[in-house]
Protein backbone atom coordinates (compact mmCIF):
# COMPACT_ATOMS: atom_id res chain seq x y z
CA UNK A 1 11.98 -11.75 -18.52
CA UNK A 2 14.83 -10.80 -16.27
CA UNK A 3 16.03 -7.55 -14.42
CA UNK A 4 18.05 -6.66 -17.36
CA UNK A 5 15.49 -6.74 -19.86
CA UNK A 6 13.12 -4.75 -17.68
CA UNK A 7 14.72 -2.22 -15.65
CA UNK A 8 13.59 1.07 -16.94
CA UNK A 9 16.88 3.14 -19.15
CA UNK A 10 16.63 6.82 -17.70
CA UNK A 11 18.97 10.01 -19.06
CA UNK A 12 21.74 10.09 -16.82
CA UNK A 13 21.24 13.33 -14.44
CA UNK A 14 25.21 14.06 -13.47
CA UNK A 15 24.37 17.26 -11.03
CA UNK A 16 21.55 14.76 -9.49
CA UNK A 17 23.78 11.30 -8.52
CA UNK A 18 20.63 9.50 -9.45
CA UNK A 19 21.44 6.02 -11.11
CA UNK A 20 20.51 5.21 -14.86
CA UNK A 21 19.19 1.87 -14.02
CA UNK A 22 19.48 -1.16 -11.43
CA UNK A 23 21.35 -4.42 -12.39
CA UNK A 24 20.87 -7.68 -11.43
CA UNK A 25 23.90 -7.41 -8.98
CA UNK A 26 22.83 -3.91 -7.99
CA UNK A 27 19.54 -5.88 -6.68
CA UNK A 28 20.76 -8.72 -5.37
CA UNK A 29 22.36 -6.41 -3.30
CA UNK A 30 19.21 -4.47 -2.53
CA UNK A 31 17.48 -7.37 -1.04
CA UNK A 32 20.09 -9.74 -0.16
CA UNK A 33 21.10 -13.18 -1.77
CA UNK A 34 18.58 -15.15 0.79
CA UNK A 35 15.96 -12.99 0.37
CA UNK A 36 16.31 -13.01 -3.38
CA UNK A 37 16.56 -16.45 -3.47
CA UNK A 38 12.50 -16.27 -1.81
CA UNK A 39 11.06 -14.09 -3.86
CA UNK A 40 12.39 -15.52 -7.25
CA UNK A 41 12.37 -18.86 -6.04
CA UNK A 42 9.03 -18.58 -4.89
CA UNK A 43 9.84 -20.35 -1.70
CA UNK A 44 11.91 -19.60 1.33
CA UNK A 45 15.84 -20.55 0.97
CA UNK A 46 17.15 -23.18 2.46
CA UNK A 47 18.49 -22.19 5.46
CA UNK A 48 15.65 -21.21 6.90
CA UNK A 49 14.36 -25.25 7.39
CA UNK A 50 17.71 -27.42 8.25
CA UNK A 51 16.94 -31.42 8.32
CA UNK A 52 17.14 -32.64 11.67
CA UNK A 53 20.09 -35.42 10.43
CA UNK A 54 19.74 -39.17 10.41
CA UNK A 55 19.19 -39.71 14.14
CA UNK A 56 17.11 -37.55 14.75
CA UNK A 57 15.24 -38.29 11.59
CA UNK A 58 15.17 -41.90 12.91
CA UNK A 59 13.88 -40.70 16.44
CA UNK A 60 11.64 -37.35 15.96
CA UNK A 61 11.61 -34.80 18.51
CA UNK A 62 8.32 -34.36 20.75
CA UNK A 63 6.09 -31.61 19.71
CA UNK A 64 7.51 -29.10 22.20
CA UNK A 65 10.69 -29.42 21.55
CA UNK A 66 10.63 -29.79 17.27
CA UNK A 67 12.56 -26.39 15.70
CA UNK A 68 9.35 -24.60 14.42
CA UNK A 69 10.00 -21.78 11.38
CA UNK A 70 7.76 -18.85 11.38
CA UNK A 71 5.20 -19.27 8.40
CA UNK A 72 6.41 -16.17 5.84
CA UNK A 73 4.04 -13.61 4.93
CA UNK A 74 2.12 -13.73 1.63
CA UNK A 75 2.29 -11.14 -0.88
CA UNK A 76 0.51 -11.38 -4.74
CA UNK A 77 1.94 -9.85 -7.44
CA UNK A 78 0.06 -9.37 -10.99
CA UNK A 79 1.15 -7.29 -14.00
CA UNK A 80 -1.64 -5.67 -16.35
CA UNK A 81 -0.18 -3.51 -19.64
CA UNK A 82 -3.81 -1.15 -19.20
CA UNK A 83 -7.26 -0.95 -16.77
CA UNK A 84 -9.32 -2.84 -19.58
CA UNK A 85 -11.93 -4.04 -17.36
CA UNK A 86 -11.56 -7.84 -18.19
CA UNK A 87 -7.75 -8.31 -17.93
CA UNK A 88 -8.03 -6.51 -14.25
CA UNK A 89 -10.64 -8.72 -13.62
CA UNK A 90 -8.44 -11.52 -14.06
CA UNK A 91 -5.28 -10.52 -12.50
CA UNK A 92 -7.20 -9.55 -9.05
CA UNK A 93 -8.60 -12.62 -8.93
CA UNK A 94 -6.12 -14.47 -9.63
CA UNK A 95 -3.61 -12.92 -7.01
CA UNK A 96 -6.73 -13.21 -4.14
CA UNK A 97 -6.69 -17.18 -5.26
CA UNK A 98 -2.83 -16.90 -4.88
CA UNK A 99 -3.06 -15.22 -1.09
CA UNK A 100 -5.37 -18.51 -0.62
CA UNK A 101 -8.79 -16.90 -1.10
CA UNK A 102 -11.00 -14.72 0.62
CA UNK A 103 -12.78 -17.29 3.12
CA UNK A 104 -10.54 -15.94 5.76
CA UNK A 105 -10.72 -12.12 5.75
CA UNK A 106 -15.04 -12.26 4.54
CA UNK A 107 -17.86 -13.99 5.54
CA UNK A 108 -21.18 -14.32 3.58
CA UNK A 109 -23.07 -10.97 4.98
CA UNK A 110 -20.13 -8.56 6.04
CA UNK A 111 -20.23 -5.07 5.56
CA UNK A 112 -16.85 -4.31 3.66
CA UNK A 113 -15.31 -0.92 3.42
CA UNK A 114 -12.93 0.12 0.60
CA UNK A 115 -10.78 2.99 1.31
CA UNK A 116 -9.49 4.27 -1.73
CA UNK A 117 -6.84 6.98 -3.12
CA UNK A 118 -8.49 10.06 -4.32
CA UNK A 119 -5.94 12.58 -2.68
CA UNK A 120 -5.54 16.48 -3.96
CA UNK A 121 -8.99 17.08 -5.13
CA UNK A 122 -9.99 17.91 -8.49
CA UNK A 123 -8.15 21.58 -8.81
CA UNK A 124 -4.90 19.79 -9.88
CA UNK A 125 -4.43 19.48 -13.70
CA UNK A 126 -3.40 15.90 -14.56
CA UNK A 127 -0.41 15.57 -16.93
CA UNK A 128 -1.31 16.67 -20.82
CA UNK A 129 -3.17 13.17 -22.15
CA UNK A 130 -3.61 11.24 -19.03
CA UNK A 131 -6.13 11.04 -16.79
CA UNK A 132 -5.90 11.42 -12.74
CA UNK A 133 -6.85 7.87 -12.35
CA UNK A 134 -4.13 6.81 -14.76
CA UNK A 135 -1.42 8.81 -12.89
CA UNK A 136 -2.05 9.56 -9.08
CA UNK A 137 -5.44 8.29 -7.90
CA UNK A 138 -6.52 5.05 -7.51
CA UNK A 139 -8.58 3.53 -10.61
CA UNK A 140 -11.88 2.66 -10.54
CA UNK A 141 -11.45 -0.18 -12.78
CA UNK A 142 -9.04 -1.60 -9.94
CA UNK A 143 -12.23 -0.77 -7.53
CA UNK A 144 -14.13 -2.59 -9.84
CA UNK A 145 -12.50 -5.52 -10.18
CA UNK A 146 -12.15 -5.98 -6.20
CA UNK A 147 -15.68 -5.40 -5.59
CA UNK A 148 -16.90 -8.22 -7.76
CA UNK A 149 -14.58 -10.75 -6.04
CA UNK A 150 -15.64 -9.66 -2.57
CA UNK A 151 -19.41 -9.81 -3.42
CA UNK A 152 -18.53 -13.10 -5.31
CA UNK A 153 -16.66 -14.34 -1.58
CA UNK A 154 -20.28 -13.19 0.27
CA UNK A 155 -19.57 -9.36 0.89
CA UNK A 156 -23.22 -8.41 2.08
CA UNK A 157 -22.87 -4.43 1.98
CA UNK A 158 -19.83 -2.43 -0.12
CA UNK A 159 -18.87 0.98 0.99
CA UNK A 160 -16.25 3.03 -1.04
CA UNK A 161 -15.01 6.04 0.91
CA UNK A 162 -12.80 8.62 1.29
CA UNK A 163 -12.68 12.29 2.50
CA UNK A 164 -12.31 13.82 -0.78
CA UNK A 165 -11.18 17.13 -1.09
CA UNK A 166 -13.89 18.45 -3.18
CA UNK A 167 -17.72 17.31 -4.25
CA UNK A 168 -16.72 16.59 -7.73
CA UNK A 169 -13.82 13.84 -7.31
CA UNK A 170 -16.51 10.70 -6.78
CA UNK A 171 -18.35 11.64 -10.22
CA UNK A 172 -15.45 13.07 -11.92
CA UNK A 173 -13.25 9.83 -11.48
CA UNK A 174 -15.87 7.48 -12.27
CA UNK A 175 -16.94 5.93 -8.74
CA UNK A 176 -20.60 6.80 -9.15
CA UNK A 177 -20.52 4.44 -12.16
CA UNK A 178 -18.58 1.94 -10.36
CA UNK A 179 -20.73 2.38 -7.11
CA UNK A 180 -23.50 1.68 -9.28
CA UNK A 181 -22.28 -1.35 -10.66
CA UNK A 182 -21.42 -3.14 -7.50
CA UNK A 183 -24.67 -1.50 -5.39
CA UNK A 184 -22.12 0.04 -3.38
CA UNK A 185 -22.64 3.43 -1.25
CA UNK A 186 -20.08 6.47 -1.70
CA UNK A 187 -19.08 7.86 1.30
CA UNK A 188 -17.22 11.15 1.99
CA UNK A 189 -15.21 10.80 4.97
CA UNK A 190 -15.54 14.44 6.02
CA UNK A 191 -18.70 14.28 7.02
CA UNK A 192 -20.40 11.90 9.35
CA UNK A 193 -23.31 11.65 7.40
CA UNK A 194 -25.67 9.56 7.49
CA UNK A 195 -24.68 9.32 10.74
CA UNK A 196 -25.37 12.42 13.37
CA UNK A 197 -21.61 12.96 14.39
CA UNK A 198 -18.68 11.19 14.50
CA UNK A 199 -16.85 8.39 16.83
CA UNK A 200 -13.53 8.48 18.96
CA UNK A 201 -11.87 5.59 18.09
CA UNK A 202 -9.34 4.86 20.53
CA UNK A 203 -5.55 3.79 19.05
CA UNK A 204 -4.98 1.84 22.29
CA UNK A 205 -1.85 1.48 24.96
CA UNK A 206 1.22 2.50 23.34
CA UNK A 207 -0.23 5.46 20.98
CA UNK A 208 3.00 7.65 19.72
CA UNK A 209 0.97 10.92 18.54
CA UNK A 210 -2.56 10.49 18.75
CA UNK A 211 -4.83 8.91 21.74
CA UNK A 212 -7.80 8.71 19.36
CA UNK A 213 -8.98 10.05 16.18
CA UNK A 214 -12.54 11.21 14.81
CA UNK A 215 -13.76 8.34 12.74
CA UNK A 216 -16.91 8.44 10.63
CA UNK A 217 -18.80 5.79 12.34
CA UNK A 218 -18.97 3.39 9.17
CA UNK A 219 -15.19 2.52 9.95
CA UNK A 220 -15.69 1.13 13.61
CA UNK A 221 -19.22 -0.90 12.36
CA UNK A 222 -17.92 -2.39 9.26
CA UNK A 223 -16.83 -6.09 9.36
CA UNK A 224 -14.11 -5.80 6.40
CA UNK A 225 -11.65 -2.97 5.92
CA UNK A 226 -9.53 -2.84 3.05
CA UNK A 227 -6.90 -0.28 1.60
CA UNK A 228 -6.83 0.51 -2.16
CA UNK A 229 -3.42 2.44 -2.87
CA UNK A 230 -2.08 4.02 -5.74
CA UNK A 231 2.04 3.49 -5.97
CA UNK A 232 3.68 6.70 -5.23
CA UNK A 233 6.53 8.42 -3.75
CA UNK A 234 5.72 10.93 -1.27
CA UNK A 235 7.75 14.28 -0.08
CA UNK A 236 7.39 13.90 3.53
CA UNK A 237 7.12 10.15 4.06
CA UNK A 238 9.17 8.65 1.52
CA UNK A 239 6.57 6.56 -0.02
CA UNK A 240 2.79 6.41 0.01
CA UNK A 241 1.18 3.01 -0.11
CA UNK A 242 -1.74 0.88 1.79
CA UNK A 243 -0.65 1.90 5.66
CA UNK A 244 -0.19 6.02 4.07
CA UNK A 245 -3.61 5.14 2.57
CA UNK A 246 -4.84 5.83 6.03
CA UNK A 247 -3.96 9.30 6.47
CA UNK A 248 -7.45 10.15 4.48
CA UNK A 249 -9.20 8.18 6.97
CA UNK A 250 -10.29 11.59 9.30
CA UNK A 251 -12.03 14.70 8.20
CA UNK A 252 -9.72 17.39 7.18
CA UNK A 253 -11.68 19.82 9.36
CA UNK A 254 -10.74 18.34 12.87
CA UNK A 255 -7.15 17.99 12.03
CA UNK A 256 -6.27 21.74 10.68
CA UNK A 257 -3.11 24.30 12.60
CA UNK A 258 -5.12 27.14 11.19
CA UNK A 259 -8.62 27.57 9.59
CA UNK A 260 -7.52 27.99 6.39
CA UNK A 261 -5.81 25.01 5.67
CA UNK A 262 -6.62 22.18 3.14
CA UNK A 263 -4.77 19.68 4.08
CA UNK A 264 -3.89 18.07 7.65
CA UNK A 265 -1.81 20.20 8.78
CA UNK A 266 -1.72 18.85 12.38
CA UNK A 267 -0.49 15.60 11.27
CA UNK A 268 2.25 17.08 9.44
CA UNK A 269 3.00 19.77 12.88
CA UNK A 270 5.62 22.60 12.30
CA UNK A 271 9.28 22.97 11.43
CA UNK A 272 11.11 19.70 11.20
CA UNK A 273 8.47 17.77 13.18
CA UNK A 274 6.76 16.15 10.27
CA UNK A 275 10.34 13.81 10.29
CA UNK A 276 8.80 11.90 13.36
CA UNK A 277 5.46 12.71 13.45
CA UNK A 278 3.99 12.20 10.12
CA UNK A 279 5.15 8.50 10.19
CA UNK A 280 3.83 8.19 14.31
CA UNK A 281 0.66 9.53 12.47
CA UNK A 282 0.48 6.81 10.11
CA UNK A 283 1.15 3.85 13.05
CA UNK A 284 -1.74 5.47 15.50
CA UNK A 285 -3.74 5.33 12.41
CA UNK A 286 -3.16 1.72 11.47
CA UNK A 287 -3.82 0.72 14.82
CA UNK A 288 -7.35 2.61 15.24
CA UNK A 289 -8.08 1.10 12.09
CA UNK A 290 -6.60 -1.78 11.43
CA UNK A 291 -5.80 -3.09 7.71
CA UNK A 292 -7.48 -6.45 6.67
CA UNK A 293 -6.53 -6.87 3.30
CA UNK A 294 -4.16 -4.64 1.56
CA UNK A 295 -4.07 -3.63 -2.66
CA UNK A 296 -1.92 -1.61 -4.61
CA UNK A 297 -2.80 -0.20 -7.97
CA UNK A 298 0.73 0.20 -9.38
CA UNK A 299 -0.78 0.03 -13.53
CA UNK A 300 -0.43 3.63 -14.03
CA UNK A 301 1.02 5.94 -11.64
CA UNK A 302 3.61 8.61 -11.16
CA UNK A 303 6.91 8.62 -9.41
CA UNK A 304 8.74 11.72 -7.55
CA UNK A 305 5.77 12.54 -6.11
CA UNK A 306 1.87 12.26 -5.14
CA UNK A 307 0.14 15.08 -6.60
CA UNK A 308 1.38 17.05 -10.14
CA UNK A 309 4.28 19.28 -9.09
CA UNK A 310 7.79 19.05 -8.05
CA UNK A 311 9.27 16.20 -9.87
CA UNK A 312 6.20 14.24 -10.24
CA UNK A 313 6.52 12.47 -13.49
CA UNK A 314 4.23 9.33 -15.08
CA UNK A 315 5.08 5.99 -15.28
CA UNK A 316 3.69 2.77 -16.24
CA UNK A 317 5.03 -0.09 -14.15
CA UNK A 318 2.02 -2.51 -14.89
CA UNK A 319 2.18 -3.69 -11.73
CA UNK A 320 -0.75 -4.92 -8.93
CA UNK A 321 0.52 -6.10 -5.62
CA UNK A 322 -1.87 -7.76 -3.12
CA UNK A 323 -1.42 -8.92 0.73
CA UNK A 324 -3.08 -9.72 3.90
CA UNK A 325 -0.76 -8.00 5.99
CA UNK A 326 -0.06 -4.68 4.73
CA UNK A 327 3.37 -4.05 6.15
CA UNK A 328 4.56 -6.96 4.36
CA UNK A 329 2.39 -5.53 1.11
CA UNK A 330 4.02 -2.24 1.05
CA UNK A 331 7.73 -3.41 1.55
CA UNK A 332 6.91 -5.91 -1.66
CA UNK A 333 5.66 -2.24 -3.20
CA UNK A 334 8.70 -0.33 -2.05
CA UNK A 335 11.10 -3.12 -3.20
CA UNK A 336 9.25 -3.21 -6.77
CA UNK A 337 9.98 0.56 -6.36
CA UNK A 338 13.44 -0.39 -6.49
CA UNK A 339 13.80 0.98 -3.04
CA UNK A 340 14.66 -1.10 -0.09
CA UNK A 341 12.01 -1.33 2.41
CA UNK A 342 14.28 -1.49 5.52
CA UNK A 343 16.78 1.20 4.86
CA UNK A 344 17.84 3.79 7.37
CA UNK A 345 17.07 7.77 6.83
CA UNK A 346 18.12 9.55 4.81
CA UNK A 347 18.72 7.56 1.94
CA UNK A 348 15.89 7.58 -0.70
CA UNK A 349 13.08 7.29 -0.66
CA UNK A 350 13.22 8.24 2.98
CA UNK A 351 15.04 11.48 2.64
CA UNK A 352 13.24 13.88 4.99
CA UNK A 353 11.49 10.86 7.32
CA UNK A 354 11.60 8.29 9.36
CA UNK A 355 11.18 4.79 7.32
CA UNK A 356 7.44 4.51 8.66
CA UNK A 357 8.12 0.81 7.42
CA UNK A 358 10.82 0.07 9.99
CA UNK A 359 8.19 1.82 12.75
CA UNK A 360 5.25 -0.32 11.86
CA UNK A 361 7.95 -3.58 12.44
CA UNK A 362 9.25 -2.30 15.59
CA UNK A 363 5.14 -2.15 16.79
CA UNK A 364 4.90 -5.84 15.77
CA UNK A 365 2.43 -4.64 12.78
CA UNK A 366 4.06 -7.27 10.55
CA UNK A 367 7.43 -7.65 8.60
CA UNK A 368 8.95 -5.61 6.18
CA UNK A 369 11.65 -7.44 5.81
CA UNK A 370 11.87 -9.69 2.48
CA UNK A 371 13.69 -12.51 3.86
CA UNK A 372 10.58 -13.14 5.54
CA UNK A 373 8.24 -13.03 2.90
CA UNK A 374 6.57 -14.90 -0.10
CA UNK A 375 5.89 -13.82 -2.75
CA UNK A 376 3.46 -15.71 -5.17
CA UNK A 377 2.48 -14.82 -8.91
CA UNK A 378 4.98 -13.08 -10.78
CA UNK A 379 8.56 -12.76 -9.22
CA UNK A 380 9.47 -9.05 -7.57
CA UNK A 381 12.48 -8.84 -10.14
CA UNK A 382 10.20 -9.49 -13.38
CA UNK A 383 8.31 -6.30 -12.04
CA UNK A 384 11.13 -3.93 -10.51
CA UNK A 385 10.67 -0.67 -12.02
CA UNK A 386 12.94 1.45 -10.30
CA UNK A 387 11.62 5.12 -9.35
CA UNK A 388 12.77 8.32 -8.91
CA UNK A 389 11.85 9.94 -5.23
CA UNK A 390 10.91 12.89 -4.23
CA UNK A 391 13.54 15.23 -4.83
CA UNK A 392 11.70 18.43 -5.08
CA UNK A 393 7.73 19.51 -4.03
């Protein structure tokens, strides 16, 4: 199936200057003829590997001296048309076989935490005949079908947390059931419990907002960390994937500007300071906490937003995206997004931001960059499913 045949047709918005749909060209341009040429190709292009000629072919150069080319990064891609248990299953697995396996991020006995997407709370309505799960949480099916692979790979203890918003967003999503299933333990971020407090866990030299952060202490003992996203757009950061997973990492309480705020309103700070901060946030986080395998539940989701309001709207891209590094994940995300992952503010999707993307490459957290990765399973332009950012909250 090419771009044509499944770009998404959208009413044309004149007052707006939002595009009806992306060609083929219009992508090409997007991600640029080389790095096209990797991710439908499924291998790099070649000008990245030049032979050496026939002398030196004939006479090969010693080992310190031969051109080497840095190894790509590895992103999976799988496409699922619902969450029926079976067919999740099977695309999970098969994009963790794709990424080479799991021998390399768990060994037999390792505790392994799964942070997943539960943002808002229960007290927003979902839109009229779908579920939050099937529009802007992550679903526990996609939970599911993770935790059996890593207890199949050795995974000796599961944790799912998050710090949920309210009590009833574990039971009322279905992760008790799922917890129970996979003899996993629920925990609620904003509270250390079982623990007596929580830990400082140090971002190290070259923090940009943060020195440390309060960490419930499961996050610094655990062996395995992974980040469950749901596929969004986001009003302050321009998208919300794996590394934006992190922002639920601390308890809401420790991280307020006044008592009676829900959110974190520190990270966010006042006036225009969420433009630098949110996304200096997000890189202190990542490095308290680093990411060791990174997956994206892009099924059923919503774009022009995170949370019902503004111009959040459903979609069904019927896509999962996989990836040990989870720069290199999200930019495969963004790109699927029909956004490109190293554009400059503020063009969409970064319109009020910093590209937190470009940040987290400048740090040396990975590439984002698609010249420089891989992409195995299905090809990023079978998938693209252009969306709409965040225009309004």
């Amino acid at each position: 199936m090419g771009i044509e045949a499944c770009a998404r047709r959208k009413e044309n918005n004149p007052d707006s200057g939002r595009p009806v749909r992306i060609s083929r060209r219009e992508f090409l341009q997007l991600v640029g003829a080389g790095t096209a040429a990797v991710l439908v190709g499924g291998c790099r292009p070649e000008t990245l590997s030049q032979p050496l000629g026939p002398a030196a072919s004939a006479t090969p150069l010693p080992p310190t001296l031969t051109p080497q080319v840095p190894a790509l990064a590895q992103v999976a891609i799988g496409q699922a048309s619902s969450y029926q248990q079976a067919l999740v299953r099977q695309q999970v697995e098969a994009m963790l076989d794709g990424l080479g396996g799991l021998a390399d991020v768990v060994r037999p006995g390792d505790r392994v935490t799964l942070k997943v997407n539960l943002t808002g709370g229960t007290h927003f309505s979902p839109p009229p005949g779908l579920s939050a799960t099937e529009s802007y949480v992550t679903h526990p099916e996609v939970t599911r079908a993770l935790g059996e692979c890593l207890v199949d790979a050795g995974a000796g203890e599961l944790y799912i947390v998050e710090a949920v918003y309210d009590a009833q967003s574990y039971p009322r999503w279905g992760y008790e059931d799922i917890a129970q299933g996979l003899d996993a333990t629920l925990i609620d971020l904003n509270r250390p419990d079982p623990y007596p407090d929580f830990a400082s866990a140090p971002v190290g030299d070259g923090w940009l907002i943060y020195e440390t952060f309060s960490f419930h202490r499961i996050l610094q003992e655990t062996d395995v960390f992974i980040s469950l996203a749901k596929m969004k757009c986001h009003w302050n950061t321009g998208v919300t994937l794996s590394m934006k997973n992190l922002i639920g990492l601390v308890p809401v309480s420790h991280y307020r500007l006044a008592p009676g705020d829900w959110w974190r309103s520190a990270f966010h700070g006042t006036g225009d300071e969420a433009w630098t901060r949110l996304p200096g946030v997000i890189m202190d986080l990542n490095r308290a906490r680093p990411i060791d395998l990174a997956l994206i539940d892009g099924i059923q989701t919503a774009e022009g937003g995170e949370v019902p309001r503004g111009t959040f709207d459903p979609v069904e891209p019927g896509v999962l995206i996989a990836g040990k590094s989870a720069l290199a994940t999200d930019a495969v995300a963004a790109a699927v997004m029909g956004f490109d992952p190293t554009i400059a503010p503020p063009t969409p999707p970064f319109i009020r931001t910093e590209n937190y993307l470009n940040l987290a490459r400048d740090l040396d957290l990975g590439t984002n960059r698609l010249e420089e990765i891989a992409t195995v399973g299905t090809p990023i332009e079978e998938v693209l499913y252009p969306f709409e950012p965040s225009w309004e909250q």
